[in-house]
C-alpha atoms as a PDB file:
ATOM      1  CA  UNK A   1      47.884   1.669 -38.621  1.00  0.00           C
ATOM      2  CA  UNK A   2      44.311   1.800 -36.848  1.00  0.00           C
ATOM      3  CA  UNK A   3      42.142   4.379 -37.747  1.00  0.00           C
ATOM      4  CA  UNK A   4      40.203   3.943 -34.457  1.00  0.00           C
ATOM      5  CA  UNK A   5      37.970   1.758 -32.508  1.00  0.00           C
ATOM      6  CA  UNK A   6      37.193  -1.965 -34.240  1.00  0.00           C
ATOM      7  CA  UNK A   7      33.464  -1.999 -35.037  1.00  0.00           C
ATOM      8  CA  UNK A   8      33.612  -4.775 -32.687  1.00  0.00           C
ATOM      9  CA  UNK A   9      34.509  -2.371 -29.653  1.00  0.00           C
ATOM     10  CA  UNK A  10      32.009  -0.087 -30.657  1.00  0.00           C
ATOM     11  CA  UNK A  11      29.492  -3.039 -30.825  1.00  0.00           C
ATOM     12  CA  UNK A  12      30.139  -4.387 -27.609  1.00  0.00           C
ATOM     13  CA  UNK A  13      30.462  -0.201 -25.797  1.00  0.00           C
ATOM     14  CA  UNK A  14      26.940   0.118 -27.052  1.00  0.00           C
ATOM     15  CA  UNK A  15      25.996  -2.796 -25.626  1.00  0.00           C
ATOM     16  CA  UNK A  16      27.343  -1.813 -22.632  1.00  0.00           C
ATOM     17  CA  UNK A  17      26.127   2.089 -22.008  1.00  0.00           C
ATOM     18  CA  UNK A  18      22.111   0.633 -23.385  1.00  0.00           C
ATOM     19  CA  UNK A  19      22.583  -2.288 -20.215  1.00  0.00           C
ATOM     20  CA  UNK A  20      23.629   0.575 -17.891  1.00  0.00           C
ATOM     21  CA  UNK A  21      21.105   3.101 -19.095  1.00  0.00           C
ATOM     22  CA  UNK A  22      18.284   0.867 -18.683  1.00  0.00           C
ATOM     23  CA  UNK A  23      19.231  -0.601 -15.208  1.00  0.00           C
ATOM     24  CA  UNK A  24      19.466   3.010 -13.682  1.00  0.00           C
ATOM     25  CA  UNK A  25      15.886   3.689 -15.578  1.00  0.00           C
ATOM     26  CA  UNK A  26      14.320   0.618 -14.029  1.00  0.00           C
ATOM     27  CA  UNK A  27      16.104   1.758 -10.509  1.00  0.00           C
ATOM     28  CA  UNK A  28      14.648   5.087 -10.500  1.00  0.00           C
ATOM     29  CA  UNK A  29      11.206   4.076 -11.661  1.00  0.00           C
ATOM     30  CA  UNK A  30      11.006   0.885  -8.727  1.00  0.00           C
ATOM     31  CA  UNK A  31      12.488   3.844  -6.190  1.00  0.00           C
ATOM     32  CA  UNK A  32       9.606   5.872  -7.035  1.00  0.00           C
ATOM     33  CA  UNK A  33       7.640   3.013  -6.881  1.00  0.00           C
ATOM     34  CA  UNK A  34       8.217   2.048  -3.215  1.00  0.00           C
ATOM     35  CA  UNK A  35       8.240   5.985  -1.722  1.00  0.00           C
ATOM     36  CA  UNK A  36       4.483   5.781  -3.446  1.00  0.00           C
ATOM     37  CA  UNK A  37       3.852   2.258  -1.952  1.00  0.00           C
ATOM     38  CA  UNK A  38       5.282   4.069   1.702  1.00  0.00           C
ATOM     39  CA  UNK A  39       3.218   7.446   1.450  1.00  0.00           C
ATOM     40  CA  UNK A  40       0.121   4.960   2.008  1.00  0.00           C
ATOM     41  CA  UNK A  41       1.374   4.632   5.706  1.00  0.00           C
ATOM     42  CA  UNK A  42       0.647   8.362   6.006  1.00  0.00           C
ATOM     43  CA  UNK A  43      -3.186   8.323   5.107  1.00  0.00           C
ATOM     44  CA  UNK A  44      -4.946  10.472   7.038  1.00  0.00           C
ATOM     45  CA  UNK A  45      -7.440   8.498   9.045  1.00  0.00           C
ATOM     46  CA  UNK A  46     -11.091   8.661   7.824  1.00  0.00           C
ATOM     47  CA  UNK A  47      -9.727   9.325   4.465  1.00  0.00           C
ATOM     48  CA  UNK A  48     -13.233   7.398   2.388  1.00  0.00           C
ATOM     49  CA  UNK A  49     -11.779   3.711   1.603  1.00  0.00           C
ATOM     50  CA  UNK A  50     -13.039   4.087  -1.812  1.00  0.00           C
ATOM     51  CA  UNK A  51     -10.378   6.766  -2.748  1.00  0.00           C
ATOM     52  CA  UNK A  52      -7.568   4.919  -1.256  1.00  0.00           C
ATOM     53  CA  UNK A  53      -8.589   1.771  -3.414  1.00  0.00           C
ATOM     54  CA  UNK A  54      -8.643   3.920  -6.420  1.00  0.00           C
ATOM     55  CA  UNK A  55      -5.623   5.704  -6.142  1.00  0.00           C
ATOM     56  CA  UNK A  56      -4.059   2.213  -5.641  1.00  0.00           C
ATOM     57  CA  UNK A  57      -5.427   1.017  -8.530  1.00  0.00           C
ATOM     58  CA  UNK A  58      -3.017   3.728 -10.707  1.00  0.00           C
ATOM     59  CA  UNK A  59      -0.678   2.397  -8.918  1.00  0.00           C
ATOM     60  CA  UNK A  60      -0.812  -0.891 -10.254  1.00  0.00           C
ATOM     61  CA  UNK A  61      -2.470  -2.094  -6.923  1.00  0.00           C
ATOM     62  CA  UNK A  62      -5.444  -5.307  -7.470  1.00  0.00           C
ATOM     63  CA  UNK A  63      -7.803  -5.745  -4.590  1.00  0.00           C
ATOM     64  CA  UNK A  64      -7.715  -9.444  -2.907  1.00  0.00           C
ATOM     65  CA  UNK A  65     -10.891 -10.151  -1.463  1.00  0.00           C
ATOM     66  CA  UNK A  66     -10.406 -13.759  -0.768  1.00  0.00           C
ATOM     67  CA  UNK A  67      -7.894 -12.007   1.842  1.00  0.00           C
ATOM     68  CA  UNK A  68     -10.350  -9.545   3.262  1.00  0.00           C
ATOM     69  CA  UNK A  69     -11.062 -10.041   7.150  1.00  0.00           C
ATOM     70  CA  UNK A  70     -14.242  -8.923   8.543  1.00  0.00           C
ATOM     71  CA  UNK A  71     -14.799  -6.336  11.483  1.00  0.00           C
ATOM     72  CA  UNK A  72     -13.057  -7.342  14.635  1.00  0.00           C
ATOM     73  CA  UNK A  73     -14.694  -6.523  18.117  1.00  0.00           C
ATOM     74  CA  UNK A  74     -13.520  -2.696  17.897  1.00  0.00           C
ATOM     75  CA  UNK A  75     -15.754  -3.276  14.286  1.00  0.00           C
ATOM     76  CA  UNK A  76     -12.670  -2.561  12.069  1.00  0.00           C
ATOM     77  CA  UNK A  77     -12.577  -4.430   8.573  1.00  0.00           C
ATOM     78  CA  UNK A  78      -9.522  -5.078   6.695  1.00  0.00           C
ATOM     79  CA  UNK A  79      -8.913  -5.283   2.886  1.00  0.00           C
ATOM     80  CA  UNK A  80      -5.867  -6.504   0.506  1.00  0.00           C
ATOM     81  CA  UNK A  81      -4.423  -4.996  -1.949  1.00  0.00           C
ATOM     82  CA  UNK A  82      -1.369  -6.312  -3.683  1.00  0.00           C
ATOM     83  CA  UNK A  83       0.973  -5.121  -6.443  1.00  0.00           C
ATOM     84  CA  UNK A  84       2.859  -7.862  -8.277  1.00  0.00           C
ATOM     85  CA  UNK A  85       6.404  -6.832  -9.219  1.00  0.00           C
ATOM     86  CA  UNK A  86       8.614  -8.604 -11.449  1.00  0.00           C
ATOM     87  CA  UNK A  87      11.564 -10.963  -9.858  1.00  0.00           C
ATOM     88  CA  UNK A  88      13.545 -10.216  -7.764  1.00  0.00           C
ATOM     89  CA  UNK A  89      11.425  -7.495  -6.153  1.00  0.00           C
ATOM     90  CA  UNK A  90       8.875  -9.904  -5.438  1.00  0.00           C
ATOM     91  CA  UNK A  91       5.076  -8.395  -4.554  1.00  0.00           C
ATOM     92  CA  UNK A  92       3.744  -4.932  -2.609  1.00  0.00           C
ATOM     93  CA  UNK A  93       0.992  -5.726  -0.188  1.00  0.00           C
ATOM     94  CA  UNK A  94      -1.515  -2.856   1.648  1.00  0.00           C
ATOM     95  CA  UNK A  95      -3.606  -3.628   4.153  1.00  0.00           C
ATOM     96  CA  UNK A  96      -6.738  -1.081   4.253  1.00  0.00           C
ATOM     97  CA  UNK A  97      -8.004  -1.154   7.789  1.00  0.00           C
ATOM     98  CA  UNK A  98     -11.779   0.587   8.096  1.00  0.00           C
ATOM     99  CA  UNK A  99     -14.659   1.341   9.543  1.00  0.00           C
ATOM    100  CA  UNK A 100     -17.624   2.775   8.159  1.00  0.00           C
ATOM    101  CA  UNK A 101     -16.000   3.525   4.945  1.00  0.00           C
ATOM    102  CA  UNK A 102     -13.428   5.886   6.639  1.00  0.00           C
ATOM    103  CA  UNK A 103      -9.454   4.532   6.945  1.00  0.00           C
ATOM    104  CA  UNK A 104      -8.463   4.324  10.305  1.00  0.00           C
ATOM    105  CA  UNK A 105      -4.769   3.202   9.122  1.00  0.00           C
ATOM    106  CA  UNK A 106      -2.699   1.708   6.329  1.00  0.00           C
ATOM    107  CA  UNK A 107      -0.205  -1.055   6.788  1.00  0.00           C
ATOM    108  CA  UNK A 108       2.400  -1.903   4.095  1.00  0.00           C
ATOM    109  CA  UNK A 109       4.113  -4.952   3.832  1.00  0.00           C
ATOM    110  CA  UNK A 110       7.280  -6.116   1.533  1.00  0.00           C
ATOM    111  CA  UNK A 111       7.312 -10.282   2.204  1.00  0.00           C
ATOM    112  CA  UNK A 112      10.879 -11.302   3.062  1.00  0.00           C
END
């Protein structure tokens, strides 16, 4: 008669419940992730550039300034920022638009 569970059950349960625990873990954290990446929409405009490039930065968030554009007629400047994620999420991008050191908006953008 069987005293309980094979050591091979056991094994392959743990196994199992570590997969599941760390998929919901790595869930949560890129869920958190993206409402931080989405609260840049909501900068308040004139917010100093500086601050919004720093707080970024804790986010994981590396300037591009080979993707920079210059002021347009209306004088507004844009800068890059990008956070690489890990396949399959693929990277974050924020585009910083300014003028005179003061945000006028943020745009985010998840490529397709």
């Amino acid at each position: 008669m069987s005293k309980g569970p094979s050591n091979a059950y056991m094994g392959c349960a743990i196994v199992v419940v570590l997969a599941m625990t760390t998929c919901g873990v790595c869930g949560l954290s890129m869920s958190r992730g993206l409402v931080q990446f989405k609260r840049f929409e909501g900068t308040t405009p004139g917010t100093p550039v500086d601050a919004v490039v720093r707080e970024a930065g804790v986010l994981g968030f590396e300037r591009r300034p080979a993707n920079d554009v210059g002021p347009d007629d209306a004088g507004v400047a844009t800068l890059e920022l990008v956070k690489p994620n890990l396949p399959p999420v693929g990277p974050w991008y924020l585009r910083v638009h300014h003028v005179d050191g003061g945000v006028t908006s943020v745009t985010t953008w998840i490529p397709d």
